[in-house]
PDB file of N, CA and C in Angstrom:
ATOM      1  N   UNK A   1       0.847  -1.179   0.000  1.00  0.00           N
ATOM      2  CA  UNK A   1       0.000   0.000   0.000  1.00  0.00           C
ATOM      3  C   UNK A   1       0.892   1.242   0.000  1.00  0.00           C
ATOM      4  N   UNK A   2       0.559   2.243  -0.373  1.00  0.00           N
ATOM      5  CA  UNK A   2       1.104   3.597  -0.680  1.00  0.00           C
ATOM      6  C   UNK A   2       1.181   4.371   0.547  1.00  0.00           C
ATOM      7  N   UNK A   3       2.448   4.226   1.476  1.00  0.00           N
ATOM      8  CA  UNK A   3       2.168   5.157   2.798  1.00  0.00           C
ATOM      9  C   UNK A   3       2.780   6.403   2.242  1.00  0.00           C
ATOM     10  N   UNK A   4       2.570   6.636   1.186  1.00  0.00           N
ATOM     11  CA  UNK A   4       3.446   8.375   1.071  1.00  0.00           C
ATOM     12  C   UNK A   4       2.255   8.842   1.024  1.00  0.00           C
ATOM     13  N   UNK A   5       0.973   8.512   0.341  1.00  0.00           N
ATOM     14  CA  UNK A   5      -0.570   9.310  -0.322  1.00  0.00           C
ATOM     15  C   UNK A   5      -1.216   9.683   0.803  1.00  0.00           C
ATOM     16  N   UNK A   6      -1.645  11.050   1.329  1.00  0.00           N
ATOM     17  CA  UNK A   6      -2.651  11.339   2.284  1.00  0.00           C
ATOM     18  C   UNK A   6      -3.964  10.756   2.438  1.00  0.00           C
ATOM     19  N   UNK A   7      -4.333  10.546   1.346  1.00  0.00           N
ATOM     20  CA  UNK A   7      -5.811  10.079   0.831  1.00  0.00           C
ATOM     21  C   UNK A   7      -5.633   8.741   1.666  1.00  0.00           C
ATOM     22  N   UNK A   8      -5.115   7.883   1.166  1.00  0.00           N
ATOM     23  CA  UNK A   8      -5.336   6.209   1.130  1.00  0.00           C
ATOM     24  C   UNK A   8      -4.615   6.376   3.123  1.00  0.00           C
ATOM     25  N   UNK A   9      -3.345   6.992   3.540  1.00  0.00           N
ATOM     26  CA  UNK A   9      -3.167   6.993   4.796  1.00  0.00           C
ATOM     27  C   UNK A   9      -4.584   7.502   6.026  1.00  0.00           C
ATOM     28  N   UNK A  10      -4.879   8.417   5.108  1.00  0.00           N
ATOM     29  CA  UNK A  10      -6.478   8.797   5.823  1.00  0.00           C
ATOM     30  C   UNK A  10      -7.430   7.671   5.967  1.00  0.00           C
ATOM     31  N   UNK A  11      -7.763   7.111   4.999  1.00  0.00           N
ATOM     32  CA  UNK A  11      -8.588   6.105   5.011  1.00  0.00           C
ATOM     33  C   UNK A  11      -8.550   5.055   5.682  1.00  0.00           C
ATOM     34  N   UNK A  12      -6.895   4.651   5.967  1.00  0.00           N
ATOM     35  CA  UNK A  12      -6.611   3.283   6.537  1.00  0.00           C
ATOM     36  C   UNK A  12      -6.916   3.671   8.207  1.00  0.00           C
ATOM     37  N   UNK A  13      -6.517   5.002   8.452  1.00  0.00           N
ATOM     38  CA  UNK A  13      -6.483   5.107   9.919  1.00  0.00           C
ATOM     39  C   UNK A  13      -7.755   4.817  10.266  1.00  0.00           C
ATOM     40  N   UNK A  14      -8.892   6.133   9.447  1.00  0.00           N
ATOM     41  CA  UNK A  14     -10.085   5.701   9.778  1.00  0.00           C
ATOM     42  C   UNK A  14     -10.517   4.340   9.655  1.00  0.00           C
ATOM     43  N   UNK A  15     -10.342   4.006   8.570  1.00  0.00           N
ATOM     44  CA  UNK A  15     -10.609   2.474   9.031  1.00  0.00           C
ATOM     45  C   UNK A  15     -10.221   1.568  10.121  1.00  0.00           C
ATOM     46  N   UNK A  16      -9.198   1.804  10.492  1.00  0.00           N
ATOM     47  CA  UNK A  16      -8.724   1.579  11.758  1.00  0.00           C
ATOM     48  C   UNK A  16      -9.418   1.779  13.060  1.00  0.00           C
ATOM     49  N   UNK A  17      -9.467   3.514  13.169  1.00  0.00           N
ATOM     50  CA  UNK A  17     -10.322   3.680  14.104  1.00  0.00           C
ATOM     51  C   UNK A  17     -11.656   3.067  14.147  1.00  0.00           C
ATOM     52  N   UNK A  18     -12.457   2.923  12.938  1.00  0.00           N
ATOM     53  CA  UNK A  18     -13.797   2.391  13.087  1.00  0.00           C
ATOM     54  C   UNK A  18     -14.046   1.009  13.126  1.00  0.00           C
ATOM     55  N   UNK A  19     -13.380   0.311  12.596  1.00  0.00           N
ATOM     56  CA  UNK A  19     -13.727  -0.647  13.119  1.00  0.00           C
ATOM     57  C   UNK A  19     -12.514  -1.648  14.043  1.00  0.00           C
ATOM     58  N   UNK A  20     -11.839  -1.038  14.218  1.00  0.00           N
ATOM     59  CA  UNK A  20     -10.710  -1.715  15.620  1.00  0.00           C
ATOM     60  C   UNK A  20     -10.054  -2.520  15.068  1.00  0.00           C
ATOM     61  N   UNK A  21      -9.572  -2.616  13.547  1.00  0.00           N
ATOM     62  CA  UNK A  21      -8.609  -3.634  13.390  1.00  0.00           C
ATOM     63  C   UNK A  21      -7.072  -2.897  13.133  1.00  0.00           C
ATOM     64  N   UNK A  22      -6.233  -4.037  13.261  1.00  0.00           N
ATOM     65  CA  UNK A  22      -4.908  -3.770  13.318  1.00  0.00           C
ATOM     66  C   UNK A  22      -4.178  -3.293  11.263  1.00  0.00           C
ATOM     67  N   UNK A  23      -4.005  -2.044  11.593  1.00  0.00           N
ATOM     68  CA  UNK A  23      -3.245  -1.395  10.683  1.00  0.00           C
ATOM     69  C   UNK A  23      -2.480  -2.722   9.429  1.00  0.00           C
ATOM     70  N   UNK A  24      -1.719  -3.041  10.008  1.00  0.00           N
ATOM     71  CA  UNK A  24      -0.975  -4.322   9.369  1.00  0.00           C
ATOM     72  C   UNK A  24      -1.067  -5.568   8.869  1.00  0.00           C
ATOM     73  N   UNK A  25      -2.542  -5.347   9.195  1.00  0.00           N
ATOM     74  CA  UNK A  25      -3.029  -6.494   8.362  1.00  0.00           C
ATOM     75  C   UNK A  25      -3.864  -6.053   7.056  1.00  0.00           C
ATOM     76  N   UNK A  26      -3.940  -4.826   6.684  1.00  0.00           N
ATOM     77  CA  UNK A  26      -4.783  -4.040   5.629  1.00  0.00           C
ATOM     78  C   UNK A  26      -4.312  -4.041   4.631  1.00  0.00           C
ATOM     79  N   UNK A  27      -5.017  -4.729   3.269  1.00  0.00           N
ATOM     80  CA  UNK A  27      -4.527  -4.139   1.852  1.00  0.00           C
ATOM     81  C   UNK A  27      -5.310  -3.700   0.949  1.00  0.00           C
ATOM     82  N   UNK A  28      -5.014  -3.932  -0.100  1.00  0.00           N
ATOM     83  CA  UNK A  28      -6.354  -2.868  -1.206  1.00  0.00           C
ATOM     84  C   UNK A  28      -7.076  -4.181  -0.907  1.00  0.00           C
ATOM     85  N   UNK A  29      -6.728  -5.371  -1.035  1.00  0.00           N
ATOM     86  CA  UNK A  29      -7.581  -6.612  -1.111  1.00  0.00           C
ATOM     87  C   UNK A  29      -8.626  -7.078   0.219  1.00  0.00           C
ATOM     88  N   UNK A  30      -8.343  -6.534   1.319  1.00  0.00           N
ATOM     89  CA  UNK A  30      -8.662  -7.244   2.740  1.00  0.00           C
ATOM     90  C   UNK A  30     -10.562  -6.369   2.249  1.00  0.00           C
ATOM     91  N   UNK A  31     -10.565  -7.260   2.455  1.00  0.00           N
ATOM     92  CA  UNK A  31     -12.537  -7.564   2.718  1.00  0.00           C
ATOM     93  C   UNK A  31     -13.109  -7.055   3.674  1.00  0.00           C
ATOM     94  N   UNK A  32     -14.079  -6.103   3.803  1.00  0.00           N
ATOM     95  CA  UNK A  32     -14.429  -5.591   5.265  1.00  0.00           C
ATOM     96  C   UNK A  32     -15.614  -6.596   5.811  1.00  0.00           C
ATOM     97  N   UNK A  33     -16.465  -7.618   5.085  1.00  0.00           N
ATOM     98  CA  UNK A  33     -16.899  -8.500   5.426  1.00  0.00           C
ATOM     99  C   UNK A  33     -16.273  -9.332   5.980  1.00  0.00           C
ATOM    100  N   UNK A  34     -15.540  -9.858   4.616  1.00  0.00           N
ATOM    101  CA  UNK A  34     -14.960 -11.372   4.949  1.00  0.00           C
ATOM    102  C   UNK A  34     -13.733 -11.349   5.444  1.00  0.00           C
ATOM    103  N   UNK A  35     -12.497 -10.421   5.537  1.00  0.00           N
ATOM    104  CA  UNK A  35     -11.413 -10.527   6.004  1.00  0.00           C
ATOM    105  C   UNK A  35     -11.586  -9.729   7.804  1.00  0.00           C
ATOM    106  N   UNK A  36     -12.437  -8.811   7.446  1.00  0.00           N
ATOM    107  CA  UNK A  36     -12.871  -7.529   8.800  1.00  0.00           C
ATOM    108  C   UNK A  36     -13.950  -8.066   9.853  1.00  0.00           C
ATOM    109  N   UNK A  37     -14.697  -8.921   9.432  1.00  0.00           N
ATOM    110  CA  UNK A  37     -16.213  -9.067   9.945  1.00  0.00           C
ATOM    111  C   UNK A  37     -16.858  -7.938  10.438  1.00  0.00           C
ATOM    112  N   UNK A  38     -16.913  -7.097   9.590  1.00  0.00           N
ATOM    113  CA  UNK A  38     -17.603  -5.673   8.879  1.00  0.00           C
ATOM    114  C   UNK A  38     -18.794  -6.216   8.750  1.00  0.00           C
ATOM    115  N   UNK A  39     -20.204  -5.746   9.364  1.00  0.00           N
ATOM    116  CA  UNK A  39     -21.112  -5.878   8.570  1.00  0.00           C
ATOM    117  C   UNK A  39     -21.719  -4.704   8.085  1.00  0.00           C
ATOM    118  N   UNK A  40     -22.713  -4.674   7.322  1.00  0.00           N
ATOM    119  CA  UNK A  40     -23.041  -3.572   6.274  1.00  0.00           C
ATOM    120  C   UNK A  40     -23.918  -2.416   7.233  1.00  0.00           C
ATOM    121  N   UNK A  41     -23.836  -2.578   8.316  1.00  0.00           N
ATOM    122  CA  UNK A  41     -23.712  -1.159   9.669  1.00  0.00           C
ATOM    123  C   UNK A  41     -22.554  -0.356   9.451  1.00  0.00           C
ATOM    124  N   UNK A  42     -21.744  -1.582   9.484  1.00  0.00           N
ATOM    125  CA  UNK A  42     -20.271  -1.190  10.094  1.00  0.00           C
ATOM    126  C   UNK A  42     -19.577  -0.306   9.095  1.00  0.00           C
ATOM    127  N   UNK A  43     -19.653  -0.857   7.322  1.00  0.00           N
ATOM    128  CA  UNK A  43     -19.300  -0.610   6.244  1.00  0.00           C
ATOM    129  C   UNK A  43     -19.860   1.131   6.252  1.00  0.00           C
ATOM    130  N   UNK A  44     -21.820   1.172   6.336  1.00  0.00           N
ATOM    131  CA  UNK A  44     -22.016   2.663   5.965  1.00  0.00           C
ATOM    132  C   UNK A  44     -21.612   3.610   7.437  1.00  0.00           C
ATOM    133  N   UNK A  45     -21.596   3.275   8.406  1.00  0.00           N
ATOM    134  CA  UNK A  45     -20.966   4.274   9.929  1.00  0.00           C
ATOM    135  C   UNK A  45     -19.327   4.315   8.300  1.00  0.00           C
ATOM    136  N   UNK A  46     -18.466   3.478   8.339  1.00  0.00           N
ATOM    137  CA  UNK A  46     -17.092   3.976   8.037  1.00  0.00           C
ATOM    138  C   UNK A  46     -17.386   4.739   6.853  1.00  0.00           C
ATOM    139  N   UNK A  47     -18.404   4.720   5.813  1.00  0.00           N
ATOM    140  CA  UNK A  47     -18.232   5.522   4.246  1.00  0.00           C
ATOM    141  C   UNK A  47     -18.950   6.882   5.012  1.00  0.00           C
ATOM    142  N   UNK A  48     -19.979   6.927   5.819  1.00  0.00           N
ATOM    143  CA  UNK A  48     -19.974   8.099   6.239  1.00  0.00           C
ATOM    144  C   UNK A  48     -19.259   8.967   6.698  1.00  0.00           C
ATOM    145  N   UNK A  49     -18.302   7.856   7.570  1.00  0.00           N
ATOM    146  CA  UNK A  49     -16.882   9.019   8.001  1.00  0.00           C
ATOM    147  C   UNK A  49     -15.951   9.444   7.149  1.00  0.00           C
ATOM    148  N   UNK A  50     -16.044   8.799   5.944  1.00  0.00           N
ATOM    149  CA  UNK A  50     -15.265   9.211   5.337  1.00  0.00           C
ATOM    150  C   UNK A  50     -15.909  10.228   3.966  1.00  0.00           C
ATOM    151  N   UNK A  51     -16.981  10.335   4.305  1.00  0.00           N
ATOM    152  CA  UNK A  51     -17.505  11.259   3.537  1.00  0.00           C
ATOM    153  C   UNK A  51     -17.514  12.561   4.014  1.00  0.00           C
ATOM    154  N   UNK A  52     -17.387  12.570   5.151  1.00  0.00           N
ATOM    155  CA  UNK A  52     -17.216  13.903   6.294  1.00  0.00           C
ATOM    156  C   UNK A  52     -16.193  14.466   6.268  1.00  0.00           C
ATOM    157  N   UNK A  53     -15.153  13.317   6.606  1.00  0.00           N
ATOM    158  CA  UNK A  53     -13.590  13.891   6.545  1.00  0.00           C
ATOM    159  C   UNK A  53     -13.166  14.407   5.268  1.00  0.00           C
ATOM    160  N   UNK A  54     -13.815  13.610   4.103  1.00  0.00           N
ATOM    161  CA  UNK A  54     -13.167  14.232   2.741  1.00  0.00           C
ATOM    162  C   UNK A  54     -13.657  15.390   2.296  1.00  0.00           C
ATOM    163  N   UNK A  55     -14.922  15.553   3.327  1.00  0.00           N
ATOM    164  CA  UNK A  55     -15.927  16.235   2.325  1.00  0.00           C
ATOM    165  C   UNK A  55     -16.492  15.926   0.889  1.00  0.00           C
ATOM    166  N   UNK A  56     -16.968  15.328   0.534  1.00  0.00           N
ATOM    167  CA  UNK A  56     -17.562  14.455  -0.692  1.00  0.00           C
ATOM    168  C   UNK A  56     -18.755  13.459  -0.117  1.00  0.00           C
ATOM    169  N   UNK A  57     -19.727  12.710  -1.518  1.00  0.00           N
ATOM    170  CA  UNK A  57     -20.701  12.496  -1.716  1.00  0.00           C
ATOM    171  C   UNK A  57     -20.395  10.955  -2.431  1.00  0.00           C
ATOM    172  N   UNK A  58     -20.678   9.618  -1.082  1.00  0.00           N
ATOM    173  CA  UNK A  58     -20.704   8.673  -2.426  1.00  0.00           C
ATOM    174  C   UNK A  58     -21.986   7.684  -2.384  1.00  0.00           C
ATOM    175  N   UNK A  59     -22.440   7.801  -3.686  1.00  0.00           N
ATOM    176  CA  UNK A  59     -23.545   7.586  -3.852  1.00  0.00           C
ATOM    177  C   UNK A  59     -24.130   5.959  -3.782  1.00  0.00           C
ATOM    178  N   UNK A  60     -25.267   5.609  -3.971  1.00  0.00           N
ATOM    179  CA  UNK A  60     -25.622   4.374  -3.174  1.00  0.00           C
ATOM    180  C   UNK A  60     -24.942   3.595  -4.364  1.00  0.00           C
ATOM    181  N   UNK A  61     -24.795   3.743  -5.759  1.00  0.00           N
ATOM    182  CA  UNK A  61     -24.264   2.806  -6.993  1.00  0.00           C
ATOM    183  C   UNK A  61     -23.091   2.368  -6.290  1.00  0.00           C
ATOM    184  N   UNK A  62     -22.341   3.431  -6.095  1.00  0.00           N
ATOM    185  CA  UNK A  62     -20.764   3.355  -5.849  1.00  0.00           C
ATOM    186  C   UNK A  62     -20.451   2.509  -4.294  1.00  0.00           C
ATOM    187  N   UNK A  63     -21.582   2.952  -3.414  1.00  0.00           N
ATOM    188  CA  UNK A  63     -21.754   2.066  -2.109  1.00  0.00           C
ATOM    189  C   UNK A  63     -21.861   0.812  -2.221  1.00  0.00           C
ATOM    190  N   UNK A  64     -22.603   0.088  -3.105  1.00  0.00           N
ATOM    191  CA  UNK A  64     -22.672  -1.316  -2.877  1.00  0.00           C
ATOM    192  C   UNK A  64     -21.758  -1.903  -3.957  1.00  0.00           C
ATOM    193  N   UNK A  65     -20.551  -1.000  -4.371  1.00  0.00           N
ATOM    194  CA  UNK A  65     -19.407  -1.742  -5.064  1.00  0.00           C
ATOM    195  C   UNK A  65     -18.191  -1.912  -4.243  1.00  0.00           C
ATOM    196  N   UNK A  66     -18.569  -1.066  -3.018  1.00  0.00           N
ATOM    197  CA  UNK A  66     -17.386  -1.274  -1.632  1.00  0.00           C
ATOM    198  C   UNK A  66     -17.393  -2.419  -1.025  1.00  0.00           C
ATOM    199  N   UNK A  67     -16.743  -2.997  -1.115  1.00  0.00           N
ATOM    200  CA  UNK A  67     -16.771  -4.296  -0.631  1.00  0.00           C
ATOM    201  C   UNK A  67     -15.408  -4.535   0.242  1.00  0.00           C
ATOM    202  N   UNK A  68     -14.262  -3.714  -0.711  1.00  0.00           N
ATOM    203  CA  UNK A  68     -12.961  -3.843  -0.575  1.00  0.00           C
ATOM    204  C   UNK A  68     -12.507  -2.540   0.220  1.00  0.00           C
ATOM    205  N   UNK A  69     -11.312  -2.542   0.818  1.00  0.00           N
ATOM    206  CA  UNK A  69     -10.485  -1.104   1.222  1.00  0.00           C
ATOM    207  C   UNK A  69     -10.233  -0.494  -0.090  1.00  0.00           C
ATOM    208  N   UNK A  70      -9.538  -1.690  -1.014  1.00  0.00           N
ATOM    209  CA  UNK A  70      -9.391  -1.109  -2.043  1.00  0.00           C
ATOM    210  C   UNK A  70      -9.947  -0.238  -3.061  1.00  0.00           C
ATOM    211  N   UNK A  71     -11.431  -0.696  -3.194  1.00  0.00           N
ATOM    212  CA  UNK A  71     -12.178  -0.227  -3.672  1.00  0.00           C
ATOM    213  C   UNK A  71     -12.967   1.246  -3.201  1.00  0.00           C
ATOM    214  N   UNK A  72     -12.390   0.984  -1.530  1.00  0.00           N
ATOM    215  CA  UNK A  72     -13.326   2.495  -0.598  1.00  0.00           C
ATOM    216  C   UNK A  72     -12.002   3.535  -1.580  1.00  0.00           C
ATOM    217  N   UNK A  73     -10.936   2.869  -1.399  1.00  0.00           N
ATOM    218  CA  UNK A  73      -9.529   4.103  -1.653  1.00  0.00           C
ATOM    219  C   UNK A  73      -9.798   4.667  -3.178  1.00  0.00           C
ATOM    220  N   UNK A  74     -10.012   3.789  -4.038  1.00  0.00           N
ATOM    221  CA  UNK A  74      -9.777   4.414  -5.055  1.00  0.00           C
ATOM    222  C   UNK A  74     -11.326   4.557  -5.537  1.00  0.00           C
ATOM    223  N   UNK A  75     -12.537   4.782  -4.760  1.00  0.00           N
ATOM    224  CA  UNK A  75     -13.772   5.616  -5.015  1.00  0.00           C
ATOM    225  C   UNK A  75     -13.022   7.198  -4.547  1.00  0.00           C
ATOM    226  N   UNK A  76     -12.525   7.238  -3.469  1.00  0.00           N
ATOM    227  CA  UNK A  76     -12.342   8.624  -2.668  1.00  0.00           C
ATOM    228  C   UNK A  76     -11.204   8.989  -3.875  1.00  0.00           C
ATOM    229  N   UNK A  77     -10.175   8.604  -4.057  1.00  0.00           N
ATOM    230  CA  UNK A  77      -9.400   8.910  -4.785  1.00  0.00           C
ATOM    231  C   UNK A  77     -10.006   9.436  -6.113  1.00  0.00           C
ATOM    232  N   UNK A  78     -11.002   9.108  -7.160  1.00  0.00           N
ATOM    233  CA  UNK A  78     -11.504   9.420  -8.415  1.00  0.00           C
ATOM    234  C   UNK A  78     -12.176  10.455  -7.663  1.00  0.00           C
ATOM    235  N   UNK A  79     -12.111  10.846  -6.603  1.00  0.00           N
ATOM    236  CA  UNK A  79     -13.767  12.224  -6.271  1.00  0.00           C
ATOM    237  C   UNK A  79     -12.598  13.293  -5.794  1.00  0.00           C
ATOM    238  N   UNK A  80     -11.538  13.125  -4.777  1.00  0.00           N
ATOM    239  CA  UNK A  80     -10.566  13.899  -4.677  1.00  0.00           C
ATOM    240  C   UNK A  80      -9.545  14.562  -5.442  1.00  0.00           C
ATOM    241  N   UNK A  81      -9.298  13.387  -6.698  1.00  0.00           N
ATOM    242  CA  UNK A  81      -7.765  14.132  -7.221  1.00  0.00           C
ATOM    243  C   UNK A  81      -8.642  14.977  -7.880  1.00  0.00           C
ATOM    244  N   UNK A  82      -9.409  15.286  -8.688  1.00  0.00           N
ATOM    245  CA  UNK A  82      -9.639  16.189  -9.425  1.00  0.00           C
ATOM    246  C   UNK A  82      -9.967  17.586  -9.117  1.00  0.00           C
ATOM    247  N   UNK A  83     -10.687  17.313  -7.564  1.00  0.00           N
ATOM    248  CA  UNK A  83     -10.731  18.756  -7.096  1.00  0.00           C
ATOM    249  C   UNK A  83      -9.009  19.153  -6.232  1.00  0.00           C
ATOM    250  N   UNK A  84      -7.784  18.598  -6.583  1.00  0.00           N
ATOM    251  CA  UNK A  84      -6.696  18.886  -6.225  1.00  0.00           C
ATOM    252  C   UNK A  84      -6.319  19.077  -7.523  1.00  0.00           C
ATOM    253  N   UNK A  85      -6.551  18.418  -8.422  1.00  0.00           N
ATOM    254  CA  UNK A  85      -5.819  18.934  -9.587  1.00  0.00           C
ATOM    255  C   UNK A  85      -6.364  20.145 -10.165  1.00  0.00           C
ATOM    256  N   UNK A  86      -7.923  20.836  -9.674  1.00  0.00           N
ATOM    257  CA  UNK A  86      -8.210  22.190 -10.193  1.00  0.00           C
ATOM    258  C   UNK A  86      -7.608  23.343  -9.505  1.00  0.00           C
ATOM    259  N   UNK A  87      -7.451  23.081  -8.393  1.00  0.00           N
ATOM    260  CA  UNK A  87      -6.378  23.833  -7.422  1.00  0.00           C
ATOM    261  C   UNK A  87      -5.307  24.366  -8.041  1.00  0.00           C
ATOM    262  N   UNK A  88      -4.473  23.080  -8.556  1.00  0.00           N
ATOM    263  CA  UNK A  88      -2.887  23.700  -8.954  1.00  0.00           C
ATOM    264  C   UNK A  88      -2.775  24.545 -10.087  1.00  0.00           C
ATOM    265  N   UNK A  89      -2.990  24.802 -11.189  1.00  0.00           N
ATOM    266  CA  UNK A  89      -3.211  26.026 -11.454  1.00  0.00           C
ATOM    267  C   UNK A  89      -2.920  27.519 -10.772  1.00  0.00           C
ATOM    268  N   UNK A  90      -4.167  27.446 -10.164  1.00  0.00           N
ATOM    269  CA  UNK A  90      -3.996  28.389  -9.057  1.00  0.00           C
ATOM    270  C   UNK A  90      -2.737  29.024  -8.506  1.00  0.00           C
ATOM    271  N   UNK A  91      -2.551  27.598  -8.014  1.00  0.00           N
ATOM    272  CA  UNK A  91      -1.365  27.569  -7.003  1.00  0.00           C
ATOM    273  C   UNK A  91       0.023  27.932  -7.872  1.00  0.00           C
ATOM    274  N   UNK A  92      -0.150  27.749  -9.165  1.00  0.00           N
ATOM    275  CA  UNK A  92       0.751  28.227  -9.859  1.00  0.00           C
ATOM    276  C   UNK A  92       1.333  29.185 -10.225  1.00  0.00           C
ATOM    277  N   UNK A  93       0.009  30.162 -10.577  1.00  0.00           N
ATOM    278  CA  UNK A  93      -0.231  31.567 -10.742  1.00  0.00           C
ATOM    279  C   UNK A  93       0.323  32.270  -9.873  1.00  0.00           C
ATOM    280  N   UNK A  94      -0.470  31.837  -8.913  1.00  0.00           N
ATOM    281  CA  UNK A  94       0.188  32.420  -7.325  1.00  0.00           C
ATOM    282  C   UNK A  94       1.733  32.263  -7.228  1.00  0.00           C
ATOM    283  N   UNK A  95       2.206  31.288  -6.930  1.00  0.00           N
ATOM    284  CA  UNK A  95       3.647  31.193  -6.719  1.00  0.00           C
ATOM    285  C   UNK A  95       4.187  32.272  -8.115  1.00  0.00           C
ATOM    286  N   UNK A  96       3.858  32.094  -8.844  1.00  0.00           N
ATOM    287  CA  UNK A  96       4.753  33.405  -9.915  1.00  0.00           C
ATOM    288  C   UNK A  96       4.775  34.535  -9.856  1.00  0.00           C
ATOM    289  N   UNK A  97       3.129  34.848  -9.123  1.00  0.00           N
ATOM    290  CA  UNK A  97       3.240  36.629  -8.966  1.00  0.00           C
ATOM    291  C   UNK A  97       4.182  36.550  -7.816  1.00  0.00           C
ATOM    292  N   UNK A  98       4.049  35.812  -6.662  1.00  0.00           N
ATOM    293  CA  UNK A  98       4.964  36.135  -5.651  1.00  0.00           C
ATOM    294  C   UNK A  98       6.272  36.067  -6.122  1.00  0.00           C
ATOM    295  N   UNK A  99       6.984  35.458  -6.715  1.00  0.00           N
ATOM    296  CA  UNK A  99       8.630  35.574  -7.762  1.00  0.00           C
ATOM    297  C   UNK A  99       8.465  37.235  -7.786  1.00  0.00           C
ATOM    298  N   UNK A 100       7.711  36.851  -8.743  1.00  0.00           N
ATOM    299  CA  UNK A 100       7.752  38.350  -9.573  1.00  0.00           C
ATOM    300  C   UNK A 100       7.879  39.505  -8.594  1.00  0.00           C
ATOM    301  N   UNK A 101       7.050  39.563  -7.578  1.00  0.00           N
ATOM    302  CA  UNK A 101       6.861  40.809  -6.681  1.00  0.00           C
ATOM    303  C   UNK A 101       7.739  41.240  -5.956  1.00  0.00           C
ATOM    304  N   UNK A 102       8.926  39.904  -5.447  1.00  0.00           N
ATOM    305  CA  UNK A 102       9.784  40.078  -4.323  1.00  0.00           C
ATOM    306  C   UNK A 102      10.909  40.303  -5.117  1.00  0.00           C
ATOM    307  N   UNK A 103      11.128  40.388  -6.595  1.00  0.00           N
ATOM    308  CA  UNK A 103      12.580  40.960  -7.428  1.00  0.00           C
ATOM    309  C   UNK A 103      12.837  42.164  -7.525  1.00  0.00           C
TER     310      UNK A 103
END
């Protein structure tokens, strides 16, 4: 798993926190049913938290394709990068006028 990505490190903790399992046993593959004994309480309490923390919306289609960590990570991931990638721009602009201003 990717411990450099904020996204997917966010997710694992919360997952962690919510349902009490040990960090080190988590992969994109581990099952929140069958590897977690997650049941589908347990599953929408964790997509809610993580709909809070991300701020984002995932909808009931995309809910009953969670099955996996893997699958929670890279739903949040397709709803996040893009509102980070409209950002940079920005952030671009910005960093140049500031060049520019302090010469």
């Amino acid at each position: 798993m990717d411990t450099t990505n904020p996204t997917i490190l966010k997710i694992v903790q919360i997952t962690v926190d919510k349902l009490g399992v040990d960090e080190n046993k988590l992969t994109y593959k581990t099952s929140f049913a069958d590897d977690l004994g997650a049941d589908s309480l347990d599953v929408f309490e964790l997509i809610m938290t993580i709909e809070k923390e991300f701020k984002l919306k995932i909808n009931e289609d995309e809910v009953d394709k969670i099955t996996t960590l893997g699958a929670l990570i890279n739903c949040v991931d397709d709803k996040v990068s893009p509102q980070k990638y409209q950002l940079e721009p920005f952030k671009a602009i910005h960093l140049k006028e500031s060049i520019v201003t302090k010469n």
